[in-house]
PDB file of N, CA and C in Angstrom:
ATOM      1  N   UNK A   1      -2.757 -13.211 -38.185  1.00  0.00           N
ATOM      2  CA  UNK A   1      -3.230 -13.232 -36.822  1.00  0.00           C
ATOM      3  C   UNK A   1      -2.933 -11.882 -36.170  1.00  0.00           C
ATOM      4  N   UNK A   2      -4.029 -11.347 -35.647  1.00  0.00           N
ATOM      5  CA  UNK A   2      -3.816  -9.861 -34.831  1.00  0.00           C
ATOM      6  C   UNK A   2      -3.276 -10.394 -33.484  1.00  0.00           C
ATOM      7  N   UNK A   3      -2.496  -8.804 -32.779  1.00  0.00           N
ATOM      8  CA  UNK A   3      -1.897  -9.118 -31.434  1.00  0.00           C
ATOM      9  C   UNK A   3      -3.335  -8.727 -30.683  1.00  0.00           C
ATOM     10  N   UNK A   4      -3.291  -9.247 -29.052  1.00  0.00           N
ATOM     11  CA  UNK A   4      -4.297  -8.888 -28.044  1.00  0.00           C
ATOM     12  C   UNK A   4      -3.685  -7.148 -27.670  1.00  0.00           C
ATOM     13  N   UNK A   5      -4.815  -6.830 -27.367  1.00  0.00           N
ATOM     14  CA  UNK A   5      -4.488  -5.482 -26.559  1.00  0.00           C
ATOM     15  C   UNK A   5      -3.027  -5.687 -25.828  1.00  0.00           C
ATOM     16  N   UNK A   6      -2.901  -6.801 -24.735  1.00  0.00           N
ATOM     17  CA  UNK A   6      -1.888  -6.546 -24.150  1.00  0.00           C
ATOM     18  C   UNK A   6      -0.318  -7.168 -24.895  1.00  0.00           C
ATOM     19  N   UNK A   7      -0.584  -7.853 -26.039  1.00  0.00           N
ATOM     20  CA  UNK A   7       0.715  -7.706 -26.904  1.00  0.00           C
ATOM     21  C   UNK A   7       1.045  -6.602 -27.514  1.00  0.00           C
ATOM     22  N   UNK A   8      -0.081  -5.950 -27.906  1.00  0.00           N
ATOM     23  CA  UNK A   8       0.295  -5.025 -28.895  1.00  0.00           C
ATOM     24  C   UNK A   8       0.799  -4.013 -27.901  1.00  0.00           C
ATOM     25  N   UNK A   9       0.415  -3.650 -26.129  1.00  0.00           N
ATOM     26  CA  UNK A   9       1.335  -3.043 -25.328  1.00  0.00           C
ATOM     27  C   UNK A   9       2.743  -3.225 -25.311  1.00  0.00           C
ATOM     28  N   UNK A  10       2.863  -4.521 -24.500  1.00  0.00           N
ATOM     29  CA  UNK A  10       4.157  -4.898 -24.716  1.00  0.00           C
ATOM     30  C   UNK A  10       5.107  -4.753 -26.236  1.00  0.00           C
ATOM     31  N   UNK A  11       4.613  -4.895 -26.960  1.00  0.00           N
ATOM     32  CA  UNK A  11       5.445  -4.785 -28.163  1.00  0.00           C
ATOM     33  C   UNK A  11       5.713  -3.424 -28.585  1.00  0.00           C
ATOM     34  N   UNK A  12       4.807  -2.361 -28.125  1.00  0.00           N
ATOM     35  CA  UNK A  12       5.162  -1.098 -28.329  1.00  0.00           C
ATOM     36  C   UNK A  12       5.982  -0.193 -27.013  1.00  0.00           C
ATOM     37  N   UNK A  13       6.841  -1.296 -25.965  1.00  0.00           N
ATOM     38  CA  UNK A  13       7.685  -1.060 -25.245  1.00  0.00           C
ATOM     39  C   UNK A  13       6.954  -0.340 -24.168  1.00  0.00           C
ATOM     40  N   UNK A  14       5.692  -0.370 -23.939  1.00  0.00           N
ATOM     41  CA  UNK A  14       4.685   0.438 -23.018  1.00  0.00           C
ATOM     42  C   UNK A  14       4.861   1.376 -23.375  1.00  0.00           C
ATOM     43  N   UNK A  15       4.919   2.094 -24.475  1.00  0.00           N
ATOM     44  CA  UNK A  15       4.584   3.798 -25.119  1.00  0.00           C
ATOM     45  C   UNK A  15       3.207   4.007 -25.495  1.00  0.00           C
ATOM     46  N   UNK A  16       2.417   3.016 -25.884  1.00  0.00           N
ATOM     47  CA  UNK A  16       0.961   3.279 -26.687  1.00  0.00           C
ATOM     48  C   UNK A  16      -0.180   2.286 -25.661  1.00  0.00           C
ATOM     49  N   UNK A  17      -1.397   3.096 -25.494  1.00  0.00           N
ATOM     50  CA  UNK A  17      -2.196   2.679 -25.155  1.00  0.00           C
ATOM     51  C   UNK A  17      -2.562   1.642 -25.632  1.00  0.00           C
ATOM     52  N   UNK A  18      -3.391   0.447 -24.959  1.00  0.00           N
ATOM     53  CA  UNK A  18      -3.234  -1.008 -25.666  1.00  0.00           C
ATOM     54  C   UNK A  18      -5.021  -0.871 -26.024  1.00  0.00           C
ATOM     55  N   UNK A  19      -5.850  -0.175 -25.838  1.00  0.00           N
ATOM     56  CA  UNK A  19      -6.912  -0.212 -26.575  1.00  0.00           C
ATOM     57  C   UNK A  19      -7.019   1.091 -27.943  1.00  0.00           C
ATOM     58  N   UNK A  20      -6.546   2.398 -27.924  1.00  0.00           N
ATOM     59  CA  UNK A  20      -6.342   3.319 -29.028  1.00  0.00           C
ATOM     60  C   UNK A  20      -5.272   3.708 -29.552  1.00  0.00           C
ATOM     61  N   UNK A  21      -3.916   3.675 -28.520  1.00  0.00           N
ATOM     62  CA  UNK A  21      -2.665   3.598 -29.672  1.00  0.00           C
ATOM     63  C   UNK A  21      -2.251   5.038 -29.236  1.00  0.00           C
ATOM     64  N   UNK A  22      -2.801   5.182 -28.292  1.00  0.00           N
ATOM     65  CA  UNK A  22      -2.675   7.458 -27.829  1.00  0.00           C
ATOM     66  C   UNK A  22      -0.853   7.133 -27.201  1.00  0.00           C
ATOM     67  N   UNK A  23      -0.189   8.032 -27.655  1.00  0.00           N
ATOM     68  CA  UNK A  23       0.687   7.869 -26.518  1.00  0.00           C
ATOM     69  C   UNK A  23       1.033   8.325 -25.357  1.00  0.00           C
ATOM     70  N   UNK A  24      -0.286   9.061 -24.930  1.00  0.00           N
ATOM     71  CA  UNK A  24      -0.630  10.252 -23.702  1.00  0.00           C
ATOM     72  C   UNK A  24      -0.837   9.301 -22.514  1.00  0.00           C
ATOM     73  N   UNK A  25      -0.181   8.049 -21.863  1.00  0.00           N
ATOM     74  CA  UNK A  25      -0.417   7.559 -21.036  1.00  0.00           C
ATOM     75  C   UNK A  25       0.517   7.510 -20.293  1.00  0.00           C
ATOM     76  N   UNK A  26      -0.081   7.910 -18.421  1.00  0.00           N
ATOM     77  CA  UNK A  26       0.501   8.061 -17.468  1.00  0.00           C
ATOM     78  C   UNK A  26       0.319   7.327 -16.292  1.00  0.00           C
ATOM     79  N   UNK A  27       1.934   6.970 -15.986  1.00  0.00           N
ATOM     80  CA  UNK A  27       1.767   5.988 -14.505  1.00  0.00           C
ATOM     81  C   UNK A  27       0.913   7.131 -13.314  1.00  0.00           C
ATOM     82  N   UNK A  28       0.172   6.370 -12.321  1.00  0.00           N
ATOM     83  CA  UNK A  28      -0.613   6.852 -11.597  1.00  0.00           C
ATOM     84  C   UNK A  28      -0.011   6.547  -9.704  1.00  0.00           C
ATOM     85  N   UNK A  29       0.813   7.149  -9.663  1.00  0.00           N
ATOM     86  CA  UNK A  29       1.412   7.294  -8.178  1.00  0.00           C
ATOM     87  C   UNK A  29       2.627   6.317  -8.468  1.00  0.00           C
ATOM     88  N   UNK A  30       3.250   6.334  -7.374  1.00  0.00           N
ATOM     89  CA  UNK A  30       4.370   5.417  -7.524  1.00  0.00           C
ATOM     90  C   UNK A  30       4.671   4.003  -7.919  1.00  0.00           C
ATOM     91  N   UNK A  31       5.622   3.245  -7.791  1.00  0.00           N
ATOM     92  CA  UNK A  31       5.306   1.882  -8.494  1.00  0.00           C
ATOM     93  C   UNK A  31       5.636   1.094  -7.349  1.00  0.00           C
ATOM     94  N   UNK A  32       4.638   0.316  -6.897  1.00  0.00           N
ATOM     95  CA  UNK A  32       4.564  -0.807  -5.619  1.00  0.00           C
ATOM     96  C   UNK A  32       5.503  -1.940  -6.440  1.00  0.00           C
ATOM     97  N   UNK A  33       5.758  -2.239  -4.877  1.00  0.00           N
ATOM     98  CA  UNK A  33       7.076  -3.136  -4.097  1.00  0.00           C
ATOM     99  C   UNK A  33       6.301  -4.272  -3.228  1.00  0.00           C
ATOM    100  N   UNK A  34       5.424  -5.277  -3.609  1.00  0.00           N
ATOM    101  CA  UNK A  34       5.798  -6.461  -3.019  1.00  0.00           C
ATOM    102  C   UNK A  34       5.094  -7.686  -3.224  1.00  0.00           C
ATOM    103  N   UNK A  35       6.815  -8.558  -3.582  1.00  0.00           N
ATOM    104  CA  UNK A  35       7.043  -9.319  -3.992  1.00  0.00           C
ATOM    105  C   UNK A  35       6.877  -9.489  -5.672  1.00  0.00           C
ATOM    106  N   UNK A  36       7.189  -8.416  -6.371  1.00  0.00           N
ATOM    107  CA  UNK A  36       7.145  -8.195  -7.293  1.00  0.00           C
ATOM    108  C   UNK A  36       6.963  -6.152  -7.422  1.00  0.00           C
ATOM    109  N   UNK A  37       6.770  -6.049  -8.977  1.00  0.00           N
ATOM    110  CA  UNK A  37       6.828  -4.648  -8.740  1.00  0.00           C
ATOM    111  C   UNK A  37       5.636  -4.433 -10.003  1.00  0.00           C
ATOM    112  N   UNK A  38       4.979  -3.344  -9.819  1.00  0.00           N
ATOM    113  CA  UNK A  38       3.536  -2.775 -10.423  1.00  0.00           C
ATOM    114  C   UNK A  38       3.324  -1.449 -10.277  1.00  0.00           C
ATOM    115  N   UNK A  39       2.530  -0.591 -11.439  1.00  0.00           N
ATOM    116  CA  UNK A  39       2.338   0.639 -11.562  1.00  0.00           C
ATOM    117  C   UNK A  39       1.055   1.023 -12.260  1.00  0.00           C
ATOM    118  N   UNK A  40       0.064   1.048 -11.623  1.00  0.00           N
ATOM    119  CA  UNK A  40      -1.220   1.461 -12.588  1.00  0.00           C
ATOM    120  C   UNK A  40      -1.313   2.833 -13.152  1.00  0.00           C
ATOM    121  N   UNK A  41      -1.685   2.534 -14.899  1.00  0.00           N
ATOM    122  CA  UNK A  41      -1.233   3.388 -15.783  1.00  0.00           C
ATOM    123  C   UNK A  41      -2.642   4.107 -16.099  1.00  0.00           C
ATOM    124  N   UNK A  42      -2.701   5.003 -16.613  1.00  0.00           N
ATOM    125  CA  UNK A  42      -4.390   5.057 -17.321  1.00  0.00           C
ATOM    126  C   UNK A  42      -3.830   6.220 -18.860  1.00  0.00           C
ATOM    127  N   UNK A  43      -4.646   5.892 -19.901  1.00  0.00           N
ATOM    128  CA  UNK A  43      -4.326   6.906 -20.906  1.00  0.00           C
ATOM    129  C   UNK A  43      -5.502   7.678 -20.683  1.00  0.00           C
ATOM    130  N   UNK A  44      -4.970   9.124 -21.387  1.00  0.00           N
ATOM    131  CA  UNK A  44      -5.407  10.660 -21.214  1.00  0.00           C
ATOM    132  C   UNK A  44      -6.335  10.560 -22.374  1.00  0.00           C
ATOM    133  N   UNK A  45      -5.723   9.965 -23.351  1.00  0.00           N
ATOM    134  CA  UNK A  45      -7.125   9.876 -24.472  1.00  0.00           C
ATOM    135  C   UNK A  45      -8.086   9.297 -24.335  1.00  0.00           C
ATOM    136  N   UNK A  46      -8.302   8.026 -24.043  1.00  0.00           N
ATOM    137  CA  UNK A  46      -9.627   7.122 -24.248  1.00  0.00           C
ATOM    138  C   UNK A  46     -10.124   7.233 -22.492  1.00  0.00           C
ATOM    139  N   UNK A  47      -9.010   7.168 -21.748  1.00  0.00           N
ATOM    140  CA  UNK A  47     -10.031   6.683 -20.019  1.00  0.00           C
ATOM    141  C   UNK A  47      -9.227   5.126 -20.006  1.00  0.00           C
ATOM    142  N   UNK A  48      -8.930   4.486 -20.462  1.00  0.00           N
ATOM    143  CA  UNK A  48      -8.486   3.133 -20.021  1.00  0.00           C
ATOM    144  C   UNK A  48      -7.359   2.938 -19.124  1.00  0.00           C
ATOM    145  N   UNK A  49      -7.924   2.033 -18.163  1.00  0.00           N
ATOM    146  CA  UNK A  49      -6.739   1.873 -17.093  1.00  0.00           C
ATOM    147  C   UNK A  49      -6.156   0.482 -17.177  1.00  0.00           C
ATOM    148  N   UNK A  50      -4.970   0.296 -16.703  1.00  0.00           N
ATOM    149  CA  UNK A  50      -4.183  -0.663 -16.187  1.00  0.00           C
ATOM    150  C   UNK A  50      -3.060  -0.825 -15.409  1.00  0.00           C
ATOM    151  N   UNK A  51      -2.718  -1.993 -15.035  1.00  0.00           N
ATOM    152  CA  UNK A  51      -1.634  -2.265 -14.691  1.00  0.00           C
ATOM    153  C   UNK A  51      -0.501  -2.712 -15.218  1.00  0.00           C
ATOM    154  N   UNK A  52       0.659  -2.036 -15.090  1.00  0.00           N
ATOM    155  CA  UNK A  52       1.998  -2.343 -15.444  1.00  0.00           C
ATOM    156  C   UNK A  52       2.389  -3.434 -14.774  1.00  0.00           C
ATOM    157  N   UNK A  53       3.249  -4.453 -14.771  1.00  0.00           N
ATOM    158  CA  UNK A  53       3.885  -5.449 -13.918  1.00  0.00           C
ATOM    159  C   UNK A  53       5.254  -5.811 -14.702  1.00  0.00           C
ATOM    160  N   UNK A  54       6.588  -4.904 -13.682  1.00  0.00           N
ATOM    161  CA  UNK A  54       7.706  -4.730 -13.706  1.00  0.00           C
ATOM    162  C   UNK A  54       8.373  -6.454 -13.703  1.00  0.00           C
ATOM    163  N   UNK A  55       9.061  -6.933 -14.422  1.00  0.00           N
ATOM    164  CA  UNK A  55      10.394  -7.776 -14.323  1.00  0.00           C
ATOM    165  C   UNK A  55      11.486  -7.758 -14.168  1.00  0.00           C
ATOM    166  N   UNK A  56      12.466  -8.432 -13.232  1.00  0.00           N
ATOM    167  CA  UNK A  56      13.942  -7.761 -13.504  1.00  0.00           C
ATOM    168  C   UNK A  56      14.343  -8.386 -14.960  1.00  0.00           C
ATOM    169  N   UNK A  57      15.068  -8.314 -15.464  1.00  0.00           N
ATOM    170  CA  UNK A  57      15.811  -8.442 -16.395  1.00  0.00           C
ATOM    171  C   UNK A  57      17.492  -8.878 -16.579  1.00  0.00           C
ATOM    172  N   UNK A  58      17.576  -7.217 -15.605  1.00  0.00           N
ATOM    173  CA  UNK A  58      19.241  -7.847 -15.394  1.00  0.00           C
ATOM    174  C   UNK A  58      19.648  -6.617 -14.546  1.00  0.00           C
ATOM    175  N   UNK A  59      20.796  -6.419 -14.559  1.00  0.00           N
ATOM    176  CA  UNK A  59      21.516  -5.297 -13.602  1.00  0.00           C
ATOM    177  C   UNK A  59      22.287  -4.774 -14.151  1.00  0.00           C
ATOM    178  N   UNK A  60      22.961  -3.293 -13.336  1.00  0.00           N
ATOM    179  CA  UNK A  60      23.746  -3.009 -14.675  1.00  0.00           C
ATOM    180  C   UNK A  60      24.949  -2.286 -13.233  1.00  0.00           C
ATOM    181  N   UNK A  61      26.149  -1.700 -13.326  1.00  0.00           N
ATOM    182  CA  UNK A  61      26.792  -0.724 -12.746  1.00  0.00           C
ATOM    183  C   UNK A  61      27.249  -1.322 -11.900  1.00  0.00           C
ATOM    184  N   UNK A  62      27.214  -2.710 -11.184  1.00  0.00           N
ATOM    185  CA  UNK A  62      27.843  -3.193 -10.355  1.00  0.00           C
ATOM    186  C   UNK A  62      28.883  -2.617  -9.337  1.00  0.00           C
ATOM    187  N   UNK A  63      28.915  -2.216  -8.378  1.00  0.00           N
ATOM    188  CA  UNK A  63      30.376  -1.516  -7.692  1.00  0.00           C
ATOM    189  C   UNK A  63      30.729  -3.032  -5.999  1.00  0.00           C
ATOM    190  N   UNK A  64      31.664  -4.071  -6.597  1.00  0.00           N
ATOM    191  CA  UNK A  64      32.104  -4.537  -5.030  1.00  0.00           C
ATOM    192  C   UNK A  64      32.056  -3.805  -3.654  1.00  0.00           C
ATOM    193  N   UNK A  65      32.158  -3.924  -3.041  1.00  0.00           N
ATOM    194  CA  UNK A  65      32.666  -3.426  -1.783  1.00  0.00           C
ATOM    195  C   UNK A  65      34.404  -3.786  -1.305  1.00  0.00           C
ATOM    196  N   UNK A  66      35.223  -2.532  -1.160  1.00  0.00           N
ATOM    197  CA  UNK A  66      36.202  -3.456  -1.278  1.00  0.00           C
ATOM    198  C   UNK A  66      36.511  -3.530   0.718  1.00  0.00           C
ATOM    199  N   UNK A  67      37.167  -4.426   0.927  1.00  0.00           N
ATOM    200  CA  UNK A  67      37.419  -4.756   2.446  1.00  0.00           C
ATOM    201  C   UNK A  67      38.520  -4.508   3.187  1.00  0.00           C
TER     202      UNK A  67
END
């Protein structure tokens, strides 16, 4: 069974274009904030655009506040 375009993105950690595999692809302005987070990408080789859509995951560096 082959992956879809957008597995075979995700699985290549968003490094490779999900229709040619170029790894010349660049986020296109900053990455929007709301209620979630997104970054439309387009690759330099073929012309194909998309959207990124950010998850948290987890956190890292924690510092309390102390009182």
């Amino acid at each position: 069974m082959s992956l879809s375009p957008e597995q075979k993105y995700i699985k290549s950690g968003g490094s490779k274009c999900p229709v040619c595999d170029s790894t010349s692809i660049t986020g296109c302005g900053s990455i929007e904030l709301d209620d979630g987070a997104w970054q439309n990408v387009e690759c330099e080789n073929c012309g194909a655009t998309w959207t990124d859509i950010y998850t948290l995951t987890g956190i890292t560096d924690l510092k309390e506040a102390t009182k």
